[in-house]
PDB file of N, CA and C in Angstrom:
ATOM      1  N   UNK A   1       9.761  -4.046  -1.162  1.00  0.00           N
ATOM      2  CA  UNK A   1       8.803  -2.986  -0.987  1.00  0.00           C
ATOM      3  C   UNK A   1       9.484  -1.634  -1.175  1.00  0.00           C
ATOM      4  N   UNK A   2      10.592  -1.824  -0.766  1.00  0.00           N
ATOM      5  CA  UNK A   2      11.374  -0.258  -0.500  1.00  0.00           C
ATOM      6  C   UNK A   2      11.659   0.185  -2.328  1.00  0.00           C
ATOM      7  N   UNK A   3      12.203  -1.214  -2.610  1.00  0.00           N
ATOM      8  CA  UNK A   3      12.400  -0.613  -4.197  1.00  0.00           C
ATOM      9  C   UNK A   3      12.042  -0.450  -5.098  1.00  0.00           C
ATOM     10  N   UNK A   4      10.383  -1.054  -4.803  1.00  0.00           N
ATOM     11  CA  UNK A   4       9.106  -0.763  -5.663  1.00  0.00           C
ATOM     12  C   UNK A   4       8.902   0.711  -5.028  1.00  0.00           C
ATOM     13  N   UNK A   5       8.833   1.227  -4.166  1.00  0.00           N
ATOM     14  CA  UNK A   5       8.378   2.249  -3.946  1.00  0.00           C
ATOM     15  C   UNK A   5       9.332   3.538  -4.466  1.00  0.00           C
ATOM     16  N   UNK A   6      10.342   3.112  -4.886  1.00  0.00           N
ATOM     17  CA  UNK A   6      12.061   4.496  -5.263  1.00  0.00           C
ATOM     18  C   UNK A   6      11.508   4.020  -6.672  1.00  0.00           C
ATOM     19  N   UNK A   7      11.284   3.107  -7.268  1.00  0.00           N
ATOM     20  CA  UNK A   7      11.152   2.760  -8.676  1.00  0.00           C
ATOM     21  C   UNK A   7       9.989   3.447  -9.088  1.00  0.00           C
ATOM     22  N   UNK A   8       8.605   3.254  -8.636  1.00  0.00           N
ATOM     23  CA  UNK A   8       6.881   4.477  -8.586  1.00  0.00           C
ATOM     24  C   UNK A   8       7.668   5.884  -8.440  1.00  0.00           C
ATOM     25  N   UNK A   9       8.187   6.686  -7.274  1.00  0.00           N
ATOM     26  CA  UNK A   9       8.404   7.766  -7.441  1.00  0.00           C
ATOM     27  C   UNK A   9       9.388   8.148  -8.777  1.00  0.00           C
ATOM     28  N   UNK A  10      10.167   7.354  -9.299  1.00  0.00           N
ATOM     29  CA  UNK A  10      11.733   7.705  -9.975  1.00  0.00           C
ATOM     30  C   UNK A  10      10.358   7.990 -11.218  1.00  0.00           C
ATOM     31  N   UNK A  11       9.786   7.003 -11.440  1.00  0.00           N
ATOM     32  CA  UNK A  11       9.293   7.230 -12.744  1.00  0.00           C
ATOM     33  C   UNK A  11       8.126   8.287 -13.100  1.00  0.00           C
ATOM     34  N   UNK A  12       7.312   8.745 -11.512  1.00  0.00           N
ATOM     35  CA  UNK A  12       6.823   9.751 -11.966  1.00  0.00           C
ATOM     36  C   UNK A  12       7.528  11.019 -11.459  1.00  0.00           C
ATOM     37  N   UNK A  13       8.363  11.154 -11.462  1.00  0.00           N
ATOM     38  CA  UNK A  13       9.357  12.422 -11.183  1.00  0.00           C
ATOM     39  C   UNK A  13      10.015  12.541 -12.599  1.00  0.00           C
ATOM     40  N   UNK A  14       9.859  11.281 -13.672  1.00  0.00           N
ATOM     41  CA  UNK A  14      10.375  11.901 -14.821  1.00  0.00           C
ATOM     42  C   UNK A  14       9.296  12.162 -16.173  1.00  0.00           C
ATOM     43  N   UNK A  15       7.839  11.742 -15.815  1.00  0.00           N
ATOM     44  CA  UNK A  15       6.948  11.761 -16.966  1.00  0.00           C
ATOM     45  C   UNK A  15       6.842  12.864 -16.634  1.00  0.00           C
ATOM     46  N   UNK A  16       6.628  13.520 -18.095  1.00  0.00           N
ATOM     47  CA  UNK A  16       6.051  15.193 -18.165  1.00  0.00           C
ATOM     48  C   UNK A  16       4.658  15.424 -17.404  1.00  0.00           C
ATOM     49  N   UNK A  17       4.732  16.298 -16.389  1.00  0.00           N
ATOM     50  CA  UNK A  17       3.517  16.912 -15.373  1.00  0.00           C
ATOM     51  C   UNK A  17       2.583  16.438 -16.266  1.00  0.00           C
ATOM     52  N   UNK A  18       1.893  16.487 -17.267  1.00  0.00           N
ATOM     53  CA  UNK A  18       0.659  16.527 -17.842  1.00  0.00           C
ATOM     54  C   UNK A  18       0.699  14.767 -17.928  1.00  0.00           C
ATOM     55  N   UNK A  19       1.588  13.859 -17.875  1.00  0.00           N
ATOM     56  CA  UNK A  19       1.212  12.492 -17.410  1.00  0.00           C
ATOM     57  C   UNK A  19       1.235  11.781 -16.482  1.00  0.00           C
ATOM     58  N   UNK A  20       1.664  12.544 -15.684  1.00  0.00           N
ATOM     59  CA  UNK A  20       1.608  12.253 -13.764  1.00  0.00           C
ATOM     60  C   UNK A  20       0.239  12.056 -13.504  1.00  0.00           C
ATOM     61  N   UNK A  21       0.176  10.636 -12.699  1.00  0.00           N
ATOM     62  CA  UNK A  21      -1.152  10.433 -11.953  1.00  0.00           C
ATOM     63  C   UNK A  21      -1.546  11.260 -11.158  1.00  0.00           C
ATOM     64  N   UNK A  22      -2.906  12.103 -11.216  1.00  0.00           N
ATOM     65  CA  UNK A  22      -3.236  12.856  -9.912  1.00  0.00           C
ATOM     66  C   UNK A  22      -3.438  12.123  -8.689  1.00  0.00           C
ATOM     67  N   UNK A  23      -3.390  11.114  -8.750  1.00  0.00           N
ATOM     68  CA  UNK A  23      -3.801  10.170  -7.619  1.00  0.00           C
ATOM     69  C   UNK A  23      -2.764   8.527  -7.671  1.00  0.00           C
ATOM     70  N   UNK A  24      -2.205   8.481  -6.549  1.00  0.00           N
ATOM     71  CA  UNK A  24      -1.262   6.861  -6.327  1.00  0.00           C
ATOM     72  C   UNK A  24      -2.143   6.195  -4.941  1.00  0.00           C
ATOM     73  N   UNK A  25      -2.436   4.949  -5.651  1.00  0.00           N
ATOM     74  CA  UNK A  25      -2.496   4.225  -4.684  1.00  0.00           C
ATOM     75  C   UNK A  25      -1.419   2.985  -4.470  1.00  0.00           C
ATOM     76  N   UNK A  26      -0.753   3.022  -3.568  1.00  0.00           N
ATOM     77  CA  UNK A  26       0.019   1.890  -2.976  1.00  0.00           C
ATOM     78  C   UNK A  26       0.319   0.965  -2.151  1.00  0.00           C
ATOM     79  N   UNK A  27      -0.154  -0.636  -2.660  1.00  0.00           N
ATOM     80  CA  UNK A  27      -0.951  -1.753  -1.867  1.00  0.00           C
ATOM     81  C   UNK A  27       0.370  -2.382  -1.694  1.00  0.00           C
ATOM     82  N   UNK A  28       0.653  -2.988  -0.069  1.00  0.00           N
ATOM     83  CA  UNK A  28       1.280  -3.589   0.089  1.00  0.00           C
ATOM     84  C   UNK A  28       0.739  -4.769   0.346  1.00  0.00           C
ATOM     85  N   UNK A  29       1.563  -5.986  -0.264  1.00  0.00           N
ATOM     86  CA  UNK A  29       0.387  -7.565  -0.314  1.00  0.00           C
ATOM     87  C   UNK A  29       1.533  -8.816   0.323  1.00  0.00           C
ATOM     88  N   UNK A  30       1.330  -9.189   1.723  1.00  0.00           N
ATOM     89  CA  UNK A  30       2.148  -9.953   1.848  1.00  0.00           C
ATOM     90  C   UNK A  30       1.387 -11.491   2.559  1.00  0.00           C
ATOM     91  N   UNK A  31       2.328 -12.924   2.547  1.00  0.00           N
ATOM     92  CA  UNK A  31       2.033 -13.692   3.232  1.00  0.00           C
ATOM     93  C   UNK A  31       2.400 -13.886   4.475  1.00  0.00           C
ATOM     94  N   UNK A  32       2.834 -12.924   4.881  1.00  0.00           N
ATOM     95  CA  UNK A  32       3.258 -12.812   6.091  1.00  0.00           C
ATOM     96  C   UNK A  32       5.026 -13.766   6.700  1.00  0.00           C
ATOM     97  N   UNK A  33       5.335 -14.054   5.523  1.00  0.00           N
ATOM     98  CA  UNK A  33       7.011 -14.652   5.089  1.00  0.00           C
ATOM     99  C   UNK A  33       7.716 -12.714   5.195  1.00  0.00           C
ATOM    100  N   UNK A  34       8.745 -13.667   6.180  1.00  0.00           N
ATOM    101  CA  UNK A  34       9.876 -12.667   5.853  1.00  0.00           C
ATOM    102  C   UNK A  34      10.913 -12.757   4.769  1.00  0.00           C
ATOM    103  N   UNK A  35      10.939 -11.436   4.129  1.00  0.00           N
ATOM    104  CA  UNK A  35      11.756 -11.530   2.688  1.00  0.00           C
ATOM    105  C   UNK A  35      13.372 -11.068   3.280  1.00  0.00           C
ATOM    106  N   UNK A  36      13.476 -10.525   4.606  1.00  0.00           N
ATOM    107  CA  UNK A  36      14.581 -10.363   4.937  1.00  0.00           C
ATOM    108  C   UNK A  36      15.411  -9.202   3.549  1.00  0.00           C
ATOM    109  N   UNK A  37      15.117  -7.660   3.544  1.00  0.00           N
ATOM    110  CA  UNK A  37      15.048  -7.107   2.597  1.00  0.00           C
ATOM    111  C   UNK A  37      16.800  -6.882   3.487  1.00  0.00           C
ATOM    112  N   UNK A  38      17.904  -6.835   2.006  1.00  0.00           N
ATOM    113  CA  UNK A  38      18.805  -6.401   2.982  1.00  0.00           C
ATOM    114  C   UNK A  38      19.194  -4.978   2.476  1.00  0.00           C
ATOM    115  N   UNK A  39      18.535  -4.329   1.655  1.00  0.00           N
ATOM    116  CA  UNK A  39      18.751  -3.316   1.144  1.00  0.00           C
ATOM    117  C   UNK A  39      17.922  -1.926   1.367  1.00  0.00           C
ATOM    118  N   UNK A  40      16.935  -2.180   2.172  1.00  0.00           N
ATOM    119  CA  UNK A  40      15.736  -1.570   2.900  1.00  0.00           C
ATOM    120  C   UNK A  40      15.231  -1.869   4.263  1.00  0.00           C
ATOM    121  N   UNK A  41      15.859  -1.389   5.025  1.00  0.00           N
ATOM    122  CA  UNK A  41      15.077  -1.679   6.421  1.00  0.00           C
ATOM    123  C   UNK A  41      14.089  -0.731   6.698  1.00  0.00           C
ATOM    124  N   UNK A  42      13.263  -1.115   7.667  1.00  0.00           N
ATOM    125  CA  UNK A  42      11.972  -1.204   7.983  1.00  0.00           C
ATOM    126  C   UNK A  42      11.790   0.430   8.281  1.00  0.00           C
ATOM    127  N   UNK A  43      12.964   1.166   8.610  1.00  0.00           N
ATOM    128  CA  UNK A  43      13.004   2.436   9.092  1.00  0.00           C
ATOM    129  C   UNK A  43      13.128   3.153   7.626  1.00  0.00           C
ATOM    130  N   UNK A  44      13.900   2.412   7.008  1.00  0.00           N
ATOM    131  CA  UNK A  44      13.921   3.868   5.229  1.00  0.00           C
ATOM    132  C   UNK A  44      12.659   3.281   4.920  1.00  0.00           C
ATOM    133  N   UNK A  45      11.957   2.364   4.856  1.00  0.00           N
ATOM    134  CA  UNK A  45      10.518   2.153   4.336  1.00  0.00           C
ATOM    135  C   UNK A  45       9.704   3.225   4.982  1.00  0.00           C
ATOM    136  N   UNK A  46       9.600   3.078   6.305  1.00  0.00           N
ATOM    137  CA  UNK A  46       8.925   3.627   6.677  1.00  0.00           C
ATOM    138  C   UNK A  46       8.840   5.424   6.398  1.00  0.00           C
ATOM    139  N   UNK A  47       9.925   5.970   6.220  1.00  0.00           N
ATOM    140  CA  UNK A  47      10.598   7.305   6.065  1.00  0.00           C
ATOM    141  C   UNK A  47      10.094   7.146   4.806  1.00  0.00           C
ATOM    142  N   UNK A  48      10.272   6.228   3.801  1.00  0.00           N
ATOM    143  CA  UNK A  48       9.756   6.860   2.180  1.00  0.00           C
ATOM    144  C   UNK A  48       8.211   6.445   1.958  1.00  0.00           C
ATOM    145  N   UNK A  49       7.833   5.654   2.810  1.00  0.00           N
ATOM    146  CA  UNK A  49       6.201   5.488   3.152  1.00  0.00           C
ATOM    147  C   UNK A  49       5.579   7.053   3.273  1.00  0.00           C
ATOM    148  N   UNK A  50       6.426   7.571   4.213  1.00  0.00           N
ATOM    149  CA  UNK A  50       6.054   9.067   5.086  1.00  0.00           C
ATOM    150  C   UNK A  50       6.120  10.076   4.170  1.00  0.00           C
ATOM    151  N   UNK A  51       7.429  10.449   3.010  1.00  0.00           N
ATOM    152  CA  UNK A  51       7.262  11.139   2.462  1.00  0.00           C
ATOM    153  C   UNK A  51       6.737  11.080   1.048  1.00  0.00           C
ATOM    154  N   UNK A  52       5.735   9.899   0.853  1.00  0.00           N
ATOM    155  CA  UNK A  52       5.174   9.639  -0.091  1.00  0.00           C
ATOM    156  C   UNK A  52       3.880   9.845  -0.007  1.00  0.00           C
ATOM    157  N   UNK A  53       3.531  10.168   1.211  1.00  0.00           N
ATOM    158  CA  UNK A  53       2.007  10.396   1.950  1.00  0.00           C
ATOM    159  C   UNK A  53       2.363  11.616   2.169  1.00  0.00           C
ATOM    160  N   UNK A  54       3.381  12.335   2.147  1.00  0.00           N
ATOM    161  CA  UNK A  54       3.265  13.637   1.659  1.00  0.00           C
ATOM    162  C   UNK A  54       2.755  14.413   0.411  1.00  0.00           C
ATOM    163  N   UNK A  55       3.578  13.720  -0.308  1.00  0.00           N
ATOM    164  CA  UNK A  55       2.832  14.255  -1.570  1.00  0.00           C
ATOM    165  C   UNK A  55       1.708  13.306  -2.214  1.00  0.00           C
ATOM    166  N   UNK A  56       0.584  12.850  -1.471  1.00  0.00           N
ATOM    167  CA  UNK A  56      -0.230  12.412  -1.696  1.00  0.00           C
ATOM    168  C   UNK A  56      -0.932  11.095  -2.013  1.00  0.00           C
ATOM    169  N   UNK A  57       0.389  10.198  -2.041  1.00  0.00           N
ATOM    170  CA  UNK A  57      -0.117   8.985  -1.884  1.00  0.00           C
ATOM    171  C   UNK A  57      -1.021   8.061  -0.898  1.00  0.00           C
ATOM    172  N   UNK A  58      -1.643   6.844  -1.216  1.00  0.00           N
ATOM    173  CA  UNK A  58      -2.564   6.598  -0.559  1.00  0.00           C
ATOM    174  C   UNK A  58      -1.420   4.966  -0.531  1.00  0.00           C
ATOM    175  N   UNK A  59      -2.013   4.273   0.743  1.00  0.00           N
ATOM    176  CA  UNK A  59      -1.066   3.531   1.535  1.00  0.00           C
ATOM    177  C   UNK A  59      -2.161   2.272   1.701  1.00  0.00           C
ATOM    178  N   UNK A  60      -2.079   0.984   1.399  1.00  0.00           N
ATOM    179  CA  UNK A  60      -2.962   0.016   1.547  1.00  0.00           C
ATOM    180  C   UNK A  60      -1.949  -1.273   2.308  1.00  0.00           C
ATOM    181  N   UNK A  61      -2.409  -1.908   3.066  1.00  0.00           N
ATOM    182  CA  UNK A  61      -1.425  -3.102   3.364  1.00  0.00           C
ATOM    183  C   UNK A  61      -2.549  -3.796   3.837  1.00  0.00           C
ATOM    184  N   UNK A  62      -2.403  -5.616   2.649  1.00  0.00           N
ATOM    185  CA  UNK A  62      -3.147  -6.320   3.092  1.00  0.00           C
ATOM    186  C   UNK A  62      -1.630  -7.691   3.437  1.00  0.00           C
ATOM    187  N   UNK A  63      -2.523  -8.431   4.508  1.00  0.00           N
ATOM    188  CA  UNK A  63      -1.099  -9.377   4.896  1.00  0.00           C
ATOM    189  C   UNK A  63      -2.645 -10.604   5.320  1.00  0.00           C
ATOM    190  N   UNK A  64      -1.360 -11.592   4.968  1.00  0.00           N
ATOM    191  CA  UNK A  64      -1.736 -12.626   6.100  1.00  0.00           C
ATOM    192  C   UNK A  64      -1.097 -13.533   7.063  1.00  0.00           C
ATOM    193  N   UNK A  65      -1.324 -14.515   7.996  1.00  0.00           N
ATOM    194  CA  UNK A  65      -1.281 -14.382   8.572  1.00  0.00           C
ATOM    195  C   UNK A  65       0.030 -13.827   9.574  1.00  0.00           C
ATOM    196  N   UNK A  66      -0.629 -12.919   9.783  1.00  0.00           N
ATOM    197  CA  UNK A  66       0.217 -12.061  10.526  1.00  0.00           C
ATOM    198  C   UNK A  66      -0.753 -10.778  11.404  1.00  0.00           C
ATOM    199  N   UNK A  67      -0.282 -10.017  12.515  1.00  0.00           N
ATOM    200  CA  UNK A  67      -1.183  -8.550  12.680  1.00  0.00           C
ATOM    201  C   UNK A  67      -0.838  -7.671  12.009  1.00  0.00           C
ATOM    202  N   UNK A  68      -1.895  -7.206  10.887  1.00  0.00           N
ATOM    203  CA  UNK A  68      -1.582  -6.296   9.766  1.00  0.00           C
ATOM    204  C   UNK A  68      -1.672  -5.178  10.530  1.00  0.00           C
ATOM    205  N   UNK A  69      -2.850  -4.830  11.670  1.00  0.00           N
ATOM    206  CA  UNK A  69      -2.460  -3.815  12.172  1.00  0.00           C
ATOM    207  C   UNK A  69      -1.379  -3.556  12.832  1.00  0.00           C
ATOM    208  N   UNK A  70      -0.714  -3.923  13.327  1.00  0.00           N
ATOM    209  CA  UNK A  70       0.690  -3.802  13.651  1.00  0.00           C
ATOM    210  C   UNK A  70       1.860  -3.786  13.006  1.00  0.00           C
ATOM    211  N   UNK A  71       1.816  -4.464  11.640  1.00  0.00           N
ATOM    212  CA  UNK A  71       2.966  -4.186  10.895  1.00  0.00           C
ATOM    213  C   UNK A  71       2.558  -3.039   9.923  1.00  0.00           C
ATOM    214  N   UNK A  72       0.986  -2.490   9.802  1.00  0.00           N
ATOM    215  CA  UNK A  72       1.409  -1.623   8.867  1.00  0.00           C
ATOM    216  C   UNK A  72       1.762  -0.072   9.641  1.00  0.00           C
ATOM    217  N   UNK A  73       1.162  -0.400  11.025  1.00  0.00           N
ATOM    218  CA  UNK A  73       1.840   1.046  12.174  1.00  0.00           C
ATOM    219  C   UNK A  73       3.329   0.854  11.943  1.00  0.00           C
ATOM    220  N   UNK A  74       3.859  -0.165  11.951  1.00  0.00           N
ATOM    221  CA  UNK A  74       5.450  -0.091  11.804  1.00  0.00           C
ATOM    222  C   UNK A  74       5.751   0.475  10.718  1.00  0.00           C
ATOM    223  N   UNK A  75       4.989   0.782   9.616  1.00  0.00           N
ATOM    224  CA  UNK A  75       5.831   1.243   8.166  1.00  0.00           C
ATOM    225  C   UNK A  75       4.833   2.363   8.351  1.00  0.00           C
ATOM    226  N   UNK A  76       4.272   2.757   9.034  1.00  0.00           N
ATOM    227  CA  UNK A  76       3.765   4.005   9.032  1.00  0.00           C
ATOM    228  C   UNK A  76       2.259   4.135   8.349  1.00  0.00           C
ATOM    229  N   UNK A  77       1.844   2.731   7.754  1.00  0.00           N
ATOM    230  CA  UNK A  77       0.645   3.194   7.510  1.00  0.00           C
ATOM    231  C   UNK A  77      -0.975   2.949   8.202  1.00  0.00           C
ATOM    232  N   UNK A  78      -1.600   3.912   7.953  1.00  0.00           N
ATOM    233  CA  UNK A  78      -2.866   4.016   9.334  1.00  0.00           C
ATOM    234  C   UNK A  78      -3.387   2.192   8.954  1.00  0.00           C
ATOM    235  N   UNK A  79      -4.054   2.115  10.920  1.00  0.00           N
ATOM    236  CA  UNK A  79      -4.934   0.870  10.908  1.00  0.00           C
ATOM    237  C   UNK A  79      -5.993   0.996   9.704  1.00  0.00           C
ATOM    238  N   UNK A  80      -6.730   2.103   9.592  1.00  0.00           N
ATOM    239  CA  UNK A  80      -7.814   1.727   8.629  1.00  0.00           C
ATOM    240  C   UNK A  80      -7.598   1.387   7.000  1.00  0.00           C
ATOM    241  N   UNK A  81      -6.443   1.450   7.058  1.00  0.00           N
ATOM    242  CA  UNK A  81      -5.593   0.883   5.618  1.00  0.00           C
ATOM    243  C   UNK A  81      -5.012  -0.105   5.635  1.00  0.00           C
ATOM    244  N   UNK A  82      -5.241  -1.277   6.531  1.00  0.00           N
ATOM    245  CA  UNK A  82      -4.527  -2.457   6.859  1.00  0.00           C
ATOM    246  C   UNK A  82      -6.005  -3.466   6.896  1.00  0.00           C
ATOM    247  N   UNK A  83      -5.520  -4.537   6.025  1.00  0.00           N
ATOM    248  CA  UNK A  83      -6.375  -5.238   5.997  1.00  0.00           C
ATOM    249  C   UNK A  83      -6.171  -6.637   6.061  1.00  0.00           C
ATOM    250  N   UNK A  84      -6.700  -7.653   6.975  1.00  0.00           N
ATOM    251  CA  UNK A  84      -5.894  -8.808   6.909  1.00  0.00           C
ATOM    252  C   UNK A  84      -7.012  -9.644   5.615  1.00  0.00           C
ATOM    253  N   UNK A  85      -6.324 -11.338   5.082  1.00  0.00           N
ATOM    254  CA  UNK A  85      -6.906 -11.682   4.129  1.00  0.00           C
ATOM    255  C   UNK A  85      -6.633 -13.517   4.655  1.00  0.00           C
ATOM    256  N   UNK A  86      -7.492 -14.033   4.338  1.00  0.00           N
ATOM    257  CA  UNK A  86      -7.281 -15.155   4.435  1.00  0.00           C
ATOM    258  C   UNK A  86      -6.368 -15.592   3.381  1.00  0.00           C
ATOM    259  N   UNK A  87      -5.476 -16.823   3.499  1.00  0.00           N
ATOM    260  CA  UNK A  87      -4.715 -17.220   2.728  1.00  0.00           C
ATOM    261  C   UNK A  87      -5.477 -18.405   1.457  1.00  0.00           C
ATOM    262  N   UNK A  88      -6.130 -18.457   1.026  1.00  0.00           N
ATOM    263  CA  UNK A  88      -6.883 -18.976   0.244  1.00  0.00           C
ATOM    264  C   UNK A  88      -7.743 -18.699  -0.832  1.00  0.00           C
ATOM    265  N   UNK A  89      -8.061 -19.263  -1.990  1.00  0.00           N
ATOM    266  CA  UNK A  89      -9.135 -18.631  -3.144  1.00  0.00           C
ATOM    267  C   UNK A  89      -9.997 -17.799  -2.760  1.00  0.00           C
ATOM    268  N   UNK A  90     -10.541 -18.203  -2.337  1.00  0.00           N
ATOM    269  CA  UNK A  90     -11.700 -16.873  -1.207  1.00  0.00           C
ATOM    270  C   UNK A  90     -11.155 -15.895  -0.581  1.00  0.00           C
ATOM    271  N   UNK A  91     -10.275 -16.037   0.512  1.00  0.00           N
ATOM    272  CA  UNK A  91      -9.617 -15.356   0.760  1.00  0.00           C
ATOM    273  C   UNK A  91      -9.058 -13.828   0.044  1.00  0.00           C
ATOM    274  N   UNK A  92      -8.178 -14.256  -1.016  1.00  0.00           N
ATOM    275  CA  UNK A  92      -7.515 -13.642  -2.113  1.00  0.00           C
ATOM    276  C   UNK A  92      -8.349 -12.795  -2.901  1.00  0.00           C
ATOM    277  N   UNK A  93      -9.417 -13.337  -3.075  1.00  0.00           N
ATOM    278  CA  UNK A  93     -10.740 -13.038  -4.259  1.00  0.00           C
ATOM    279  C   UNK A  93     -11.321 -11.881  -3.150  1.00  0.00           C
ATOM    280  N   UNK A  94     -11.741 -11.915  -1.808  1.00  0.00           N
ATOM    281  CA  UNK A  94     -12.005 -10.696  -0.784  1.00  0.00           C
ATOM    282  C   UNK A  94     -10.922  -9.979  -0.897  1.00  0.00           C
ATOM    283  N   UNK A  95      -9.471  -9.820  -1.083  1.00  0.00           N
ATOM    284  CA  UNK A  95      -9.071  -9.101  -0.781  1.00  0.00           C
ATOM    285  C   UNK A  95      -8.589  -8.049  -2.117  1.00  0.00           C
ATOM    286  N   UNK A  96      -8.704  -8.842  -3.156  1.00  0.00           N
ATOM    287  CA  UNK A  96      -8.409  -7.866  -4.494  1.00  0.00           C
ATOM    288  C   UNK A  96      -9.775  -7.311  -4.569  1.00  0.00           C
ATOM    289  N   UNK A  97     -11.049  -7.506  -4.266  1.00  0.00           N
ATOM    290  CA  UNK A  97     -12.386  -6.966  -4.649  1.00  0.00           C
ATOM    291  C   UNK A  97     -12.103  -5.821  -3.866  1.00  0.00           C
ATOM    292  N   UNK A  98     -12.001  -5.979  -2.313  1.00  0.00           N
ATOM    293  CA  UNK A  98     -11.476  -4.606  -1.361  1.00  0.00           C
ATOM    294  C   UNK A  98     -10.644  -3.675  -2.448  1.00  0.00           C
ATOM    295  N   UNK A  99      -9.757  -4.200  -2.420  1.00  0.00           N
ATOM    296  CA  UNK A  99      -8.674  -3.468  -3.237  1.00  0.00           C
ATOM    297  C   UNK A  99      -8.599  -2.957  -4.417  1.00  0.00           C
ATOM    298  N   UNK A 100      -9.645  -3.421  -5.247  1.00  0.00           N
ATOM    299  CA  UNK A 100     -10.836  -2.620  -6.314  1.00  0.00           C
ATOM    300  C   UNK A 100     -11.332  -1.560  -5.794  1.00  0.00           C
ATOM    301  N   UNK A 101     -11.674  -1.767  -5.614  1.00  0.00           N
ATOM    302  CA  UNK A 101     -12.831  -0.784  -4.745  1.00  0.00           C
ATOM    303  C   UNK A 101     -12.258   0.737  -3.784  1.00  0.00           C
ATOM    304  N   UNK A 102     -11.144   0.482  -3.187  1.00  0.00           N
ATOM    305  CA  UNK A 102     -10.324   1.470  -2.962  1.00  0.00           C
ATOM    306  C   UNK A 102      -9.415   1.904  -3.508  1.00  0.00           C
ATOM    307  N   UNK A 103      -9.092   1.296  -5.025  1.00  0.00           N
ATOM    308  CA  UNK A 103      -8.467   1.963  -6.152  1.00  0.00           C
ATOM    309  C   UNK A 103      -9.568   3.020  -7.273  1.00  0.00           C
ATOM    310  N   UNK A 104     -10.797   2.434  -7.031  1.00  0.00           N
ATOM    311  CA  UNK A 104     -11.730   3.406  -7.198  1.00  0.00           C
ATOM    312  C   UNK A 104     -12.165   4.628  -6.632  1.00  0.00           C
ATOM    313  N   UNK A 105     -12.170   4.416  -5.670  1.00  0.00           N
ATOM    314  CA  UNK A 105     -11.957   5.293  -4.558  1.00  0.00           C
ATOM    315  C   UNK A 105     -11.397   6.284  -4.835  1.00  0.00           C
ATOM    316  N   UNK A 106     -10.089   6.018  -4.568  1.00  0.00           N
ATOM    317  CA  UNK A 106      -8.655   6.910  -5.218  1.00  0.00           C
ATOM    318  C   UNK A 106      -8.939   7.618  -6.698  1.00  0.00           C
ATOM    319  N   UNK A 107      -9.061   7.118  -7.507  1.00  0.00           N
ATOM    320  CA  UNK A 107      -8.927   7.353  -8.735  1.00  0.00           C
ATOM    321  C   UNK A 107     -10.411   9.154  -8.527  1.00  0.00           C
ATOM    322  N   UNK A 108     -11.377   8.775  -7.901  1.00  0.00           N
ATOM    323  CA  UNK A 108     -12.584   9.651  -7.688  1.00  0.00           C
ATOM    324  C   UNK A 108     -12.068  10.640  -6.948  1.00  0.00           C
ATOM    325  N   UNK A 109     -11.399  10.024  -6.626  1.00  0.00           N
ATOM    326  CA  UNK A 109     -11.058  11.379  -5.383  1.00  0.00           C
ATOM    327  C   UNK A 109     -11.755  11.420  -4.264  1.00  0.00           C
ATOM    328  N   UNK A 110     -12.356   9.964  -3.865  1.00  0.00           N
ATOM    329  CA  UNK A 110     -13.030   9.895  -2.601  1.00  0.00           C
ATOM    330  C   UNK A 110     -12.522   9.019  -1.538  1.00  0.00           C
ATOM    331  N   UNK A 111     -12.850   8.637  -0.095  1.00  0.00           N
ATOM    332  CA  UNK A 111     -12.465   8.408   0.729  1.00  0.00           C
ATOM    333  C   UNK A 111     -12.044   6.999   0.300  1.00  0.00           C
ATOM    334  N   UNK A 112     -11.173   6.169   1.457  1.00  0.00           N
ATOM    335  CA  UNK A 112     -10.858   4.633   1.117  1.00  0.00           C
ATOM    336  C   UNK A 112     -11.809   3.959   2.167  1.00  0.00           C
ATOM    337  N   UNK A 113     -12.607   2.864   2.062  1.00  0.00           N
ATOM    338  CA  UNK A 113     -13.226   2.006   3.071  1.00  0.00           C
ATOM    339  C   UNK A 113     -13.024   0.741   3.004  1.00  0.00           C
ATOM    340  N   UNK A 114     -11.871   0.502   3.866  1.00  0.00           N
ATOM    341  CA  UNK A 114     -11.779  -1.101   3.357  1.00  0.00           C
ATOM    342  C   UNK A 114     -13.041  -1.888   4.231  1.00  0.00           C
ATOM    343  N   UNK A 115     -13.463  -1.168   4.824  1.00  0.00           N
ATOM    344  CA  UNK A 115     -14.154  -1.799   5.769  1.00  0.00           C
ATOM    345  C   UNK A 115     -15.458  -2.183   5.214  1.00  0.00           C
ATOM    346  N   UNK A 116     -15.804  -1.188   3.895  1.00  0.00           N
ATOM    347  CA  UNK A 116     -17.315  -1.320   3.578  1.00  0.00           C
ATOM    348  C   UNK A 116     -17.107  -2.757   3.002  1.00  0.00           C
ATOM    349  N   UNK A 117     -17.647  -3.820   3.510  1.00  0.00           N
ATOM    350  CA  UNK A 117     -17.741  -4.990   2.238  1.00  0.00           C
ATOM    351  C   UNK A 117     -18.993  -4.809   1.338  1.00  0.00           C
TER     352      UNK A 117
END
């Protein structure tokens, strides 16, 4: 997660301003397996979570089973951007449609609702 997220900023810190996204959305998607990151702990995530929601990024974390609200307060991102998903076809299929839908969102320049189904 940590080095997807240095890899998104590196690359728009080097496209010329006029091809910079006005808008990032950034979905975190887990099964709730620990990847045991040994190159990113949970505290520089969280710190480049923070200053990435500075300059405007938008913060999504869907997990399963696990409390998404609780792990995404640990990386800093709000409950209403945490979404849990069942682990299954259905499951999966609810949670990329959400996740449509608040990449639309983004892209408009309007609010995120994961909540609206």
């Amino acid at each position: 997660m940590g080095g997807a997220i240095h890899y998104h900023e590196h690359v728009q810190r080097i496209l010329p301003p006029e091809l910079r996204p006005e808008h990032t959305l950034f979905c975190i998607t887990t099964d709730g397996l620990e990847n045991a990151s040994k190159e990113y702990s949970y505290a520089r995530v969280k710190h480049m979570i923070s200053a990435a929601q500075e300059r405007g990024w938008e913060f999504m974390f869907l997990g399963a089973n696990i409390d998404v609200a609780k792990e995404a307060d640990r990386l800093g991102i709000r409950e209403d951007r945490a979404m849990p998903y069942e682990p299954t076809s259905d499951g999966m299929s609810f949670a990329f449609d959400t996740l449509c839908r608040a990449s639309a969102a983004v892209r408009c320049g309007e609010p995120i609702d994961v909540d609206d189904h």
